[in-house]
C-alpha atoms as a PDB file:
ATOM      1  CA  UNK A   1     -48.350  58.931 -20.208  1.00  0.00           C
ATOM      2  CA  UNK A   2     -48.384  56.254 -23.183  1.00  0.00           C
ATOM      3  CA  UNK A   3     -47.941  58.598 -26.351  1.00  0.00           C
ATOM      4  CA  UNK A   4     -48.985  56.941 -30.058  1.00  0.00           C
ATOM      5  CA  UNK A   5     -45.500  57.220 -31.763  1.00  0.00           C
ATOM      6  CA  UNK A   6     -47.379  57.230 -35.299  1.00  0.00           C
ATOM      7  CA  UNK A   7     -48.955  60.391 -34.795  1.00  0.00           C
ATOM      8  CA  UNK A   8     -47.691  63.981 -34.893  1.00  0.00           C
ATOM      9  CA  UNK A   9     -48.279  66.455 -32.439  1.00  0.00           C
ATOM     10  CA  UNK A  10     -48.426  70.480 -31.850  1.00  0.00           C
ATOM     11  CA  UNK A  11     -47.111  72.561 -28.934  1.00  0.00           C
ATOM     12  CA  UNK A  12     -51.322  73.522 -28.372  1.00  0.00           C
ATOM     13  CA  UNK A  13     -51.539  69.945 -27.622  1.00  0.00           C
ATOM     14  CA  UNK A  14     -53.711  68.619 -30.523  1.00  0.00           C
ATOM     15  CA  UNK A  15     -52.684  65.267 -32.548  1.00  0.00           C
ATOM     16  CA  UNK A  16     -52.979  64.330 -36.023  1.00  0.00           C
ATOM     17  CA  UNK A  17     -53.352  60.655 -38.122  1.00  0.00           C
ATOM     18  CA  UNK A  18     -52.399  61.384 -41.108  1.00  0.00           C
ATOM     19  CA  UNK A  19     -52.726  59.636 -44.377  1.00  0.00           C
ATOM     20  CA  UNK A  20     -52.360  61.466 -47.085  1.00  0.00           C
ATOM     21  CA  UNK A  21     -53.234  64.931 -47.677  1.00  0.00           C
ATOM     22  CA  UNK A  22     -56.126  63.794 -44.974  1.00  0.00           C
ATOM     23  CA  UNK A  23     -55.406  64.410 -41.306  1.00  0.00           C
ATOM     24  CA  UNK A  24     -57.410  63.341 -38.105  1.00  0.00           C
ATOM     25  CA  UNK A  25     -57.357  66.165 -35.715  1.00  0.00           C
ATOM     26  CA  UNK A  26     -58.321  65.123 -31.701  1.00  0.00           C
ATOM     27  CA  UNK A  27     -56.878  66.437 -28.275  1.00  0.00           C
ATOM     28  CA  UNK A  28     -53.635  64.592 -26.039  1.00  0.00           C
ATOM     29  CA  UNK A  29     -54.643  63.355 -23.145  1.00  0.00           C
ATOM     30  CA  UNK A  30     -52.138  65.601 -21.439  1.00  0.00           C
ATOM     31  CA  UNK A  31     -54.300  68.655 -22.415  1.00  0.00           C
ATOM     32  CA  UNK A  32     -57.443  66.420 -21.701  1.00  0.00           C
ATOM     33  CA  UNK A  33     -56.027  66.106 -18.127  1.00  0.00           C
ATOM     34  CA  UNK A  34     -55.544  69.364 -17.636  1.00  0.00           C
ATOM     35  CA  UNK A  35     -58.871  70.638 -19.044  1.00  0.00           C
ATOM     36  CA  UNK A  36     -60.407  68.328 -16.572  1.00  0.00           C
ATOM     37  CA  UNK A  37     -63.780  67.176 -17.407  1.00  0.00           C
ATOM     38  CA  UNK A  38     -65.322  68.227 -20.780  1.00  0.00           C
ATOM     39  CA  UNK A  39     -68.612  69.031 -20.684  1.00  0.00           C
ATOM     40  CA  UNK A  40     -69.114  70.886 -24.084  1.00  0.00           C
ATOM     41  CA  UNK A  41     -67.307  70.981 -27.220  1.00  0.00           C
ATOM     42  CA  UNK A  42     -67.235  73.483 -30.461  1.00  0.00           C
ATOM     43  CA  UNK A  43     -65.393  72.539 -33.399  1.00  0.00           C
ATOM     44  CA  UNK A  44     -65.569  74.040 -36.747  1.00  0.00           C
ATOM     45  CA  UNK A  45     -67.682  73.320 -39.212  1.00  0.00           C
ATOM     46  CA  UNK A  46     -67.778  71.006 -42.793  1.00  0.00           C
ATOM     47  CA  UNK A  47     -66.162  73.367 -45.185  1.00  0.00           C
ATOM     48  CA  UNK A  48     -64.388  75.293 -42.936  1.00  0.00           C
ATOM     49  CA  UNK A  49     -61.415  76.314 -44.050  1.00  0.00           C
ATOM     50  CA  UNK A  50     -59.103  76.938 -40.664  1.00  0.00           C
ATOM     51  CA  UNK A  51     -55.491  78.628 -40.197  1.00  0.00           C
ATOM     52  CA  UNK A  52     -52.617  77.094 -38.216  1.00  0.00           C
ATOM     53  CA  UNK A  53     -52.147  78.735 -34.513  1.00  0.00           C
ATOM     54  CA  UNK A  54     -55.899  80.301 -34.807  1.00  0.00           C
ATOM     55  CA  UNK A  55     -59.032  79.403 -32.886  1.00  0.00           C
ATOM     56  CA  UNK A  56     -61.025  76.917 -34.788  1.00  0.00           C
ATOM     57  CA  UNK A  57     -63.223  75.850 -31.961  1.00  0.00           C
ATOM     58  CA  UNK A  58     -63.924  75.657 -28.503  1.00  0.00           C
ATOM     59  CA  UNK A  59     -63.767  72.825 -25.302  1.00  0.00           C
ATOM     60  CA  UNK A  60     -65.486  73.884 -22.107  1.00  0.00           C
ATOM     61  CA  UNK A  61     -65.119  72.095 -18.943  1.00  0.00           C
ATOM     62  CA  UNK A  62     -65.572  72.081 -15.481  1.00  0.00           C
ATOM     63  CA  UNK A  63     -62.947  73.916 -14.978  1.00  0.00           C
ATOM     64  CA  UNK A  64     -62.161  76.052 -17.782  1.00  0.00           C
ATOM     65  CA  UNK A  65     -62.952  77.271 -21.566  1.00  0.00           C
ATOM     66  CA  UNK A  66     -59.939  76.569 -24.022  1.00  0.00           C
ATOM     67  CA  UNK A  67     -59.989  77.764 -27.255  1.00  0.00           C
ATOM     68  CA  UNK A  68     -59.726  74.606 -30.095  1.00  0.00           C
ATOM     69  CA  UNK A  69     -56.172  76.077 -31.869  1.00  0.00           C
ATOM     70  CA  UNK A  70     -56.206  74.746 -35.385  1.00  0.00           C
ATOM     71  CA  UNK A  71     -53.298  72.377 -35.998  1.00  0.00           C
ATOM     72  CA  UNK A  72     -52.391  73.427 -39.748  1.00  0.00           C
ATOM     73  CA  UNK A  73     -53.620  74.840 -42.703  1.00  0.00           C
ATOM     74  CA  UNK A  74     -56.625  72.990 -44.638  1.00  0.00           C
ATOM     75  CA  UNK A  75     -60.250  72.686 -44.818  1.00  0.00           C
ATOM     76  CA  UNK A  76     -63.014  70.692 -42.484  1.00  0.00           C
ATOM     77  CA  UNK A  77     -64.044  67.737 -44.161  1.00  0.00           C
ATOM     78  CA  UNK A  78     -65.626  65.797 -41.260  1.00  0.00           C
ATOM     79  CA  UNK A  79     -66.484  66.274 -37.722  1.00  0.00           C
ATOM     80  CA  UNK A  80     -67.099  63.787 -34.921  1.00  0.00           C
ATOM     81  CA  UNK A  81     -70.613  64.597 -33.846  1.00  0.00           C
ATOM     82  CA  UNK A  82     -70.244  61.833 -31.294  1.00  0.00           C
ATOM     83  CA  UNK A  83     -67.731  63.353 -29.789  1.00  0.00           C
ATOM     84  CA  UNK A  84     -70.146  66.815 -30.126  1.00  0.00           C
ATOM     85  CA  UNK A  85     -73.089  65.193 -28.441  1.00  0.00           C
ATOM     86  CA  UNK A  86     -70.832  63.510 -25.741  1.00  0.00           C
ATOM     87  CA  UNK A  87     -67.790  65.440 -25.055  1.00  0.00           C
ATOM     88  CA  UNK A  88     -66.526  63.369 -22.418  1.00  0.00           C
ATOM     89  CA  UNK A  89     -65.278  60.953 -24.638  1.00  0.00           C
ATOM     90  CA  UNK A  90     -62.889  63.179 -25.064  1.00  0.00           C
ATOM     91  CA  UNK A  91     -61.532  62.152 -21.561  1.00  0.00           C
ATOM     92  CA  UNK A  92     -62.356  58.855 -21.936  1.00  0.00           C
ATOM     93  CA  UNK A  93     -60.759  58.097 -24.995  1.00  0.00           C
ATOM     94  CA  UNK A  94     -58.807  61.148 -26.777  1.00  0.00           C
ATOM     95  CA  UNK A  95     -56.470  59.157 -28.743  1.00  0.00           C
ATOM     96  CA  UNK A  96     -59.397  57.022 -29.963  1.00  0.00           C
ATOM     97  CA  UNK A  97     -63.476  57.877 -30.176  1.00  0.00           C
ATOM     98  CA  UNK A  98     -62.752  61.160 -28.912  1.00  0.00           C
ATOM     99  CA  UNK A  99     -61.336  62.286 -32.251  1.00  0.00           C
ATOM    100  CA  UNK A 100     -62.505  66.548 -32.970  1.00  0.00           C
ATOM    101  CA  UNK A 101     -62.605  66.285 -37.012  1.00  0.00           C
ATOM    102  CA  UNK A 102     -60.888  65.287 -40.054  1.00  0.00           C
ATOM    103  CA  UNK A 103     -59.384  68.481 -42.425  1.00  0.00           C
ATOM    104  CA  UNK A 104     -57.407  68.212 -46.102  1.00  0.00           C
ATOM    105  CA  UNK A 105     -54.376  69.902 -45.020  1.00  0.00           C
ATOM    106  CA  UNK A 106     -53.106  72.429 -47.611  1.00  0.00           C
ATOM    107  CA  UNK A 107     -49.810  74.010 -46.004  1.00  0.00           C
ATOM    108  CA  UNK A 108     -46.978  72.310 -43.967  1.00  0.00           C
ATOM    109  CA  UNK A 109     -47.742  72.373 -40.366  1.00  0.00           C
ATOM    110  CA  UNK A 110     -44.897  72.553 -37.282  1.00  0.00           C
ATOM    111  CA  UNK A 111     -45.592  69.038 -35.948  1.00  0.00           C
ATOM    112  CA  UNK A 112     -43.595  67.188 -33.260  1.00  0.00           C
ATOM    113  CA  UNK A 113     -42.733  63.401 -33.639  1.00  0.00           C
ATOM    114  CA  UNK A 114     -43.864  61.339 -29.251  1.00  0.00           C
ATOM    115  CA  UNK A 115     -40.647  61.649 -28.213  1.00  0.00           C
ATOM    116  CA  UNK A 116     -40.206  65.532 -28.641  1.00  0.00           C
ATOM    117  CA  UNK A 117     -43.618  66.079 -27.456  1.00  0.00           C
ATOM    118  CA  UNK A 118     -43.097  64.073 -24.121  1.00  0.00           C
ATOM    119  CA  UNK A 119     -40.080  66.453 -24.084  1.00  0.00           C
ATOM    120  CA  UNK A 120     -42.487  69.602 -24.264  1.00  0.00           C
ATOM    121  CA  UNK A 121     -44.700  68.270 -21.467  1.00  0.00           C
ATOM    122  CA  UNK A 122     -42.131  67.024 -19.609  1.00  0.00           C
ATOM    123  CA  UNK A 123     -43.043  63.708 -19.667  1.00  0.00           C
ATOM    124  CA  UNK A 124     -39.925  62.276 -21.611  1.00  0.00           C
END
């Protein structure tokens, strides 16, 4: 697995882009792998304001329903509809189109830099 070494990432398997207090917020393709294929996808809403380590969302697939774990503190400024009306571009392309929504962090989230992460997952 070819991890982006400019983003951070959590132990629920989300990434971020940050710049700024701004953050893009999508799925690794480790946890898109497992989750198999993604047939619907729930994320919250424009205004939201969401809690690190709580449900913000949800991604069904053929497998399995996973709850969307919020990766830090903030508020929903933008969400991917794309991504809403075709979920399996989350599959396809998570580090890419298959981005989940952009937040305004507010609080200092437990990230991991690629290499720790590939550590986590065992892919080091």
């Amino acid at each position: 697995m070819s991890l982006p070494a400019d983003l951070q990432y959590t132990r629920d398997h989300e990434w971020l882009a940050t710049d700024g207090d701004l953050s893009t917020v999508g799925i690794t393709t480790y946890a898109a792998d497992a989750l198999g294929d993604v047939v619907y996808l729930s994320v919250p809403a424009v205004g939201d304001t969401i809690k690190a380590g709580e449900p913000c969302g949800e991604i069904e697939s053929t497998k399995s329903v996973s709850d969307l774990v919020a990766p830090a503190d903030g508020e929903v400024v933008e969400i991917n509809d794309a991504a809403v009306a075709d979920p399996a571009v989350i599959n396809s392309d998570p580090f890419g189109a298959g981005w989940l929504f952009r937040m305004r962090i507010t609080g200092t989230p437990d990230l991991l830099d690629a290499t720790a992460y590939a550590a986590l997952t065992g892919e080091a």
